[in-house]
N, C-alpha and C. Protein backbone atom coordinates (compact mmCIF):
# COMPACT_ATOMS: atom_id res chain seq x y z
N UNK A 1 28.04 -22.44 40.75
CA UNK A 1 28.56 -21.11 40.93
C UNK A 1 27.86 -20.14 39.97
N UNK A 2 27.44 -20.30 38.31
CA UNK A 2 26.59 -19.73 37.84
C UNK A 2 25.80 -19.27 38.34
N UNK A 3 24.96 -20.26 38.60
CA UNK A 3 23.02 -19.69 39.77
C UNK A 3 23.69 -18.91 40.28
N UNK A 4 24.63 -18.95 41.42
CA UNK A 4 24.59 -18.23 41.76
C UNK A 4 25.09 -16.75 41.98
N UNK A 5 25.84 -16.66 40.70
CA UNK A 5 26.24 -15.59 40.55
C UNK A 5 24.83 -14.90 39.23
N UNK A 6 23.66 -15.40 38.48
CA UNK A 6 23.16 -14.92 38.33
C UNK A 6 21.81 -14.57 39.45
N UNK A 7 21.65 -15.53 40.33
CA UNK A 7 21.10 -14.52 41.62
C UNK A 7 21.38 -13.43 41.78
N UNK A 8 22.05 -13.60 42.15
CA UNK A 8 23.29 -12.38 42.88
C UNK A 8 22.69 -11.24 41.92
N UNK A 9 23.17 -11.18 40.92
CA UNK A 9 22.58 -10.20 39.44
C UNK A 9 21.13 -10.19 39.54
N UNK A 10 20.15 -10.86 39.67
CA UNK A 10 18.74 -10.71 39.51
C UNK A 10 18.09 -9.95 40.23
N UNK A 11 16.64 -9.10 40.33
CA UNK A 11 16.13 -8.57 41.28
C UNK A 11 15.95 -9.90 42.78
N UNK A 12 16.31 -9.35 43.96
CA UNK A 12 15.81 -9.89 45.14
C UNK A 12 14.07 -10.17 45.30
N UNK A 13 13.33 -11.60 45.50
CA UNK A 13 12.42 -11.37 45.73
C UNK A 13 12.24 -11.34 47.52
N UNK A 14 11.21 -10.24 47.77
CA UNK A 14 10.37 -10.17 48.97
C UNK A 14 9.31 -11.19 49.34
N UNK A 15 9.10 -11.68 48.27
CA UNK A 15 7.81 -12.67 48.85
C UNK A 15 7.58 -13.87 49.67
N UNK A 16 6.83 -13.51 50.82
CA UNK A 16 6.38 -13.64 52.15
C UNK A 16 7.02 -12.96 52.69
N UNK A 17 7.68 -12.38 52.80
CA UNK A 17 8.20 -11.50 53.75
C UNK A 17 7.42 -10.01 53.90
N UNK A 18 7.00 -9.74 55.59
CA UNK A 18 6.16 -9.27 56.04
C UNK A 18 6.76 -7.96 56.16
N UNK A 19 5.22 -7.01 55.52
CA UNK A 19 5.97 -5.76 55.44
C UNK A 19 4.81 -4.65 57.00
N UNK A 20 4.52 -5.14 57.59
CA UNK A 20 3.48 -5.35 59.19
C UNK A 20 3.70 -6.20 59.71
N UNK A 21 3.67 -6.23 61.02
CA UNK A 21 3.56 -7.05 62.27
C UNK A 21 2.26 -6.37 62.81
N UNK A 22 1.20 -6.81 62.98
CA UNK A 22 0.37 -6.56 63.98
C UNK A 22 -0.49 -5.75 63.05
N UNK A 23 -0.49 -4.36 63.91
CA UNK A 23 -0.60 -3.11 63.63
C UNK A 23 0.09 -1.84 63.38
N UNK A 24 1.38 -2.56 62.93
CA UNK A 24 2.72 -1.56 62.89
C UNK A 24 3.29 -2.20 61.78
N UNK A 25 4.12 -1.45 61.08
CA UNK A 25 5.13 -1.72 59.96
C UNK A 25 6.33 -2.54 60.77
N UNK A 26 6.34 -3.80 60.08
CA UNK A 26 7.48 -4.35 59.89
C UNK A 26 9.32 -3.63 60.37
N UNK A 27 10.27 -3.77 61.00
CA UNK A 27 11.16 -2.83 61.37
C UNK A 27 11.96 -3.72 60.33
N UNK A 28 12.96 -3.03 59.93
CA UNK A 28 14.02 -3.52 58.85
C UNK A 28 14.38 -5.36 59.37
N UNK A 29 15.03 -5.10 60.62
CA UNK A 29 15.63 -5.89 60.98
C UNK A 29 14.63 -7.51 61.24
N UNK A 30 13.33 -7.27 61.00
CA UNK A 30 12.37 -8.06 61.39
C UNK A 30 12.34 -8.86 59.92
N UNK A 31 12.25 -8.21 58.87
CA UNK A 31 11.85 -8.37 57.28
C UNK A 31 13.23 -8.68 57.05
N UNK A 32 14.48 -8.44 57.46
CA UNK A 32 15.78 -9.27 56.92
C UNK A 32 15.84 -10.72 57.47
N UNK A 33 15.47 -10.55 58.97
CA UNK A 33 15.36 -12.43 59.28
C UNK A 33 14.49 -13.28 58.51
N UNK A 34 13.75 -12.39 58.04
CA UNK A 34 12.33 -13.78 57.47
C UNK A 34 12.78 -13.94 56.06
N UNK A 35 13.66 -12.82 55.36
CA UNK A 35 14.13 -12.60 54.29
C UNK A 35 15.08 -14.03 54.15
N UNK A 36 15.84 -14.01 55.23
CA UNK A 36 17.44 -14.97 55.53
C UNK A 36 17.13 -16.63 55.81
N UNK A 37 15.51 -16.66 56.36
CA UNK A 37 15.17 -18.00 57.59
C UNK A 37 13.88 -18.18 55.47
N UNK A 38 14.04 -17.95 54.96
CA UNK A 38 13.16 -18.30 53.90
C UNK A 38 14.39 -18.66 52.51
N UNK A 39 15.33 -18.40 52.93
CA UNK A 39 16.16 -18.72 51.78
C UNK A 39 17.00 -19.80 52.44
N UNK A 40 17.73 -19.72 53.81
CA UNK A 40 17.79 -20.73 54.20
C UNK A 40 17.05 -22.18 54.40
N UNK A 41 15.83 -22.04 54.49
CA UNK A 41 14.91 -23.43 54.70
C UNK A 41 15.00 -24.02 52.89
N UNK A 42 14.78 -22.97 52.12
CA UNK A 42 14.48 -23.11 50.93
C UNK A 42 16.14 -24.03 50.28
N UNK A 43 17.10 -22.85 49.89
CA UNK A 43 18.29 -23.23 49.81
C UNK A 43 19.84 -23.83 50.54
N UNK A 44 19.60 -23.39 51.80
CA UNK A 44 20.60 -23.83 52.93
C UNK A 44 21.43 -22.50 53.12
N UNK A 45 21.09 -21.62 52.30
CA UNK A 45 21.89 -20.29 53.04
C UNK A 45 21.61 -19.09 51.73
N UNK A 46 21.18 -17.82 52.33
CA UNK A 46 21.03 -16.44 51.66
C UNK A 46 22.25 -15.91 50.91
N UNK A 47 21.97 -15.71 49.72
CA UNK A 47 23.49 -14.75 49.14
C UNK A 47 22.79 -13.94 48.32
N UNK A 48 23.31 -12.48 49.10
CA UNK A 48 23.28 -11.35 48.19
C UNK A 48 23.99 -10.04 48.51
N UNK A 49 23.69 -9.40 47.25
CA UNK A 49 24.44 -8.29 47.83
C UNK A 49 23.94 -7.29 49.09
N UNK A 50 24.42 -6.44 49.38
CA UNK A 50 23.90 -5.90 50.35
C UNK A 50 22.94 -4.55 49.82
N UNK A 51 23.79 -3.63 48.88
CA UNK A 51 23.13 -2.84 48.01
C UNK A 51 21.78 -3.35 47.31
N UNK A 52 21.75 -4.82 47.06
CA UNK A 52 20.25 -4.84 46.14
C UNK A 52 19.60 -5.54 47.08
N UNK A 53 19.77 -6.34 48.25
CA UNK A 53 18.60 -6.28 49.34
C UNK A 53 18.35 -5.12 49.85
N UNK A 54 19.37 -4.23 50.27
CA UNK A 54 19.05 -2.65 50.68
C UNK A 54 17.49 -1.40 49.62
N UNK A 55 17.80 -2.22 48.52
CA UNK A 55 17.34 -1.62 47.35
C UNK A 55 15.82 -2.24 47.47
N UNK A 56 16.13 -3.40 47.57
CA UNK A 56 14.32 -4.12 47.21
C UNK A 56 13.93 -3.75 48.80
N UNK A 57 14.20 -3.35 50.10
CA UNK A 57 13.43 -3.16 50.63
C UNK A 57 13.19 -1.60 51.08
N UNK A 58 13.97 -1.03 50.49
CA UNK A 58 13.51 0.33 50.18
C UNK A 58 14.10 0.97 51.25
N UNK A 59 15.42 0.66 52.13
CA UNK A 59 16.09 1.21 52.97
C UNK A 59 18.03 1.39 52.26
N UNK A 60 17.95 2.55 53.11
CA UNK A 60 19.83 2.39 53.19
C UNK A 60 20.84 1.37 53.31
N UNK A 61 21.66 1.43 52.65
CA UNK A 61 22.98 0.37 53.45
C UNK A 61 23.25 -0.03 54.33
N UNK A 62 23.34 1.19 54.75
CA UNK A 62 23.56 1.00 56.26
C UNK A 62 22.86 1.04 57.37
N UNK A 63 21.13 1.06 57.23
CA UNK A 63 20.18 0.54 57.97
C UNK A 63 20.46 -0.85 57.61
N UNK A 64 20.19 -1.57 56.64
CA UNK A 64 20.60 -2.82 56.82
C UNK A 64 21.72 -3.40 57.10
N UNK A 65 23.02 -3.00 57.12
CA UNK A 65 23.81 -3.52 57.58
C UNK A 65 23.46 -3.64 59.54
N UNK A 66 23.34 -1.96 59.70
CA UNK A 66 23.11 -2.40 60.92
C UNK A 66 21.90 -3.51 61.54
N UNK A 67 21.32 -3.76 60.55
CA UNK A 67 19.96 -4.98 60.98
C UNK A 67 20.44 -6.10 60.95
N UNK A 68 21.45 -6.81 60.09
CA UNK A 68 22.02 -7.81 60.15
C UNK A 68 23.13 -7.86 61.28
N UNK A 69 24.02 -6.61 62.20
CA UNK A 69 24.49 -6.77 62.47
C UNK A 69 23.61 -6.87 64.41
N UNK A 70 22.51 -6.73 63.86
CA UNK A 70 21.87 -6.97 65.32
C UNK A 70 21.29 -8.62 65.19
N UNK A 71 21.14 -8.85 64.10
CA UNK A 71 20.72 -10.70 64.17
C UNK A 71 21.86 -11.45 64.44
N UNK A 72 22.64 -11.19 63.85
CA UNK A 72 23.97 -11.56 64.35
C UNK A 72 24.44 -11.74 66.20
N UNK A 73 24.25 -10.50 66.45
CA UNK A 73 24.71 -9.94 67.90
C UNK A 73 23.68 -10.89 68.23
N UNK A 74 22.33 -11.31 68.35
CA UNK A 74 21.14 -11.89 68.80
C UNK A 74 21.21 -13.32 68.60
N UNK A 75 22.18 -13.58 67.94
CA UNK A 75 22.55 -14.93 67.36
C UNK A 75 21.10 -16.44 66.81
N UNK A 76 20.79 -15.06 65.67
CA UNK A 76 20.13 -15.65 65.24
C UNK A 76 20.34 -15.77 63.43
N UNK A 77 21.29 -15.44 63.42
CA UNK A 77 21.93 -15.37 61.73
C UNK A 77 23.18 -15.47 61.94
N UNK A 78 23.83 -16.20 61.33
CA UNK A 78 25.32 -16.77 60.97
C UNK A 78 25.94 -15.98 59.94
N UNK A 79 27.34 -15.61 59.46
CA UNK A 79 27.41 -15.12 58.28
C UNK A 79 28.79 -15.97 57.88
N UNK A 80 28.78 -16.19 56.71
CA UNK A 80 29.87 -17.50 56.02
C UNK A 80 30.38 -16.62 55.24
N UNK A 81 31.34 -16.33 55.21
CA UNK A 81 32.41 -15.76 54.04
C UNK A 81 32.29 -16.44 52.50
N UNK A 82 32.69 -16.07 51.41
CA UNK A 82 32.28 -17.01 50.49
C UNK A 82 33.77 -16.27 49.22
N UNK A 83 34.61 -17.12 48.89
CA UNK A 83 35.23 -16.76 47.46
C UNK A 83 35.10 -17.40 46.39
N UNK A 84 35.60 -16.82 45.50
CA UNK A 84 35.65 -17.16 44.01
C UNK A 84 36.73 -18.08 43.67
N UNK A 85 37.29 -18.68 42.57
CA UNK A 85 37.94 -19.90 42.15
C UNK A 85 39.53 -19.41 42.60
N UNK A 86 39.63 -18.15 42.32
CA UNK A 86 40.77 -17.02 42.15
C UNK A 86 40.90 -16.41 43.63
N UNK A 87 39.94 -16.83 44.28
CA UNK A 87 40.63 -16.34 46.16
C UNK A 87 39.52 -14.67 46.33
N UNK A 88 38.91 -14.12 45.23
CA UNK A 88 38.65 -13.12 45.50
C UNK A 88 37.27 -13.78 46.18
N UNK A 89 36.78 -12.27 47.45
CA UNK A 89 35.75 -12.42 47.86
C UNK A 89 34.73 -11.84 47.25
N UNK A 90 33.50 -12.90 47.64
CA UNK A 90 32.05 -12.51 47.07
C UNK A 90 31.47 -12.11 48.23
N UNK A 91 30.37 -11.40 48.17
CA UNK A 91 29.50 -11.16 48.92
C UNK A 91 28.96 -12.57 50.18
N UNK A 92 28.75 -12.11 51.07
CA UNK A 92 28.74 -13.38 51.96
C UNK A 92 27.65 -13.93 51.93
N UNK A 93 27.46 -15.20 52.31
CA UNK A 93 26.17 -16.08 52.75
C UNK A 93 25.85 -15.62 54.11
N UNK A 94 24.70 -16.20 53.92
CA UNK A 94 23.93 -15.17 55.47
C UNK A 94 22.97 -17.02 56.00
N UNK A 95 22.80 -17.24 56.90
CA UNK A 95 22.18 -18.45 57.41
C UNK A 95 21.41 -18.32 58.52
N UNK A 96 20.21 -18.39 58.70
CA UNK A 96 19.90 -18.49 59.97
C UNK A 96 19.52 -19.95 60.74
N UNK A 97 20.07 -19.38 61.93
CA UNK A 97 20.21 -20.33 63.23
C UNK A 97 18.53 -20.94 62.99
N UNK A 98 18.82 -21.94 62.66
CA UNK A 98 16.96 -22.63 62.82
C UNK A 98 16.87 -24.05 64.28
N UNK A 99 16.05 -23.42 65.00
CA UNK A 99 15.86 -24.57 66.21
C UNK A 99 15.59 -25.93 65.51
C-alpha cells in the first residue's frame, strides 16, 4: 500500500507512450490506453490520480475523464474501485482488457 500510495504522489511517467500516430498527433484518448495497457502488462493494473495524469499529458480533467470514459464505453479498459484500511476511497485502478 506504500508504493503505492507513493506512486500515486510521484510524477506520472509517459514513456512509450505515443505522442503521433502516423502523421497526426496522438488524440488524448489514444495516449491514455497505451498509458493503462503499459502499466497493466507491467503491474496488473494503472493507479492514479486523474489530475496528475491530466497534468503530465498536458490536457484538462475533463478531456481525460471523458477519454477514459470512451475506453470504457469501447470496452477496452476496466475500472476497479480501490479503498483504504478505514473504508475511504482512493483513486481507482484502471486495467485494460488484454486479448
Amino acid at each position: 500500500m506504500a508504493q503505492e500510495a507513493a506512486k500515486e504522489g510521484a510524477a506520472l511517467s509517459l514513456e512509450g507512450v505515443s505522442t503521433r500516430k502516423g502523421h497526426r498527433h496522438a488524440f488524448v484518448h489514444e495516449r491514455v490506453l497505451e498509458f493503462i495497457v503499459r502499466d497493466t502488462e507491467q503491474q496488473g493494473s494503472s493507479c492514479f490520480s486523474k489530475r496528475a495524469l491530466a497534468e503530465a499529458l498536458g490536457c484538462d480533467v475533463k478531456t481525460l475523464d471523458r477519454a477514459i470514459t470512451r475506453l470504457k464505453r469501447e470496452g477496452v479498459v476496466e475500472t476497479v474501485p480501490r479503498f483504504d484500511a478505514n473504508g475511504g476511497q482512493l483513486p481507482n485502478a484502471y486495467r485494460a482488457k488484454l486479448s
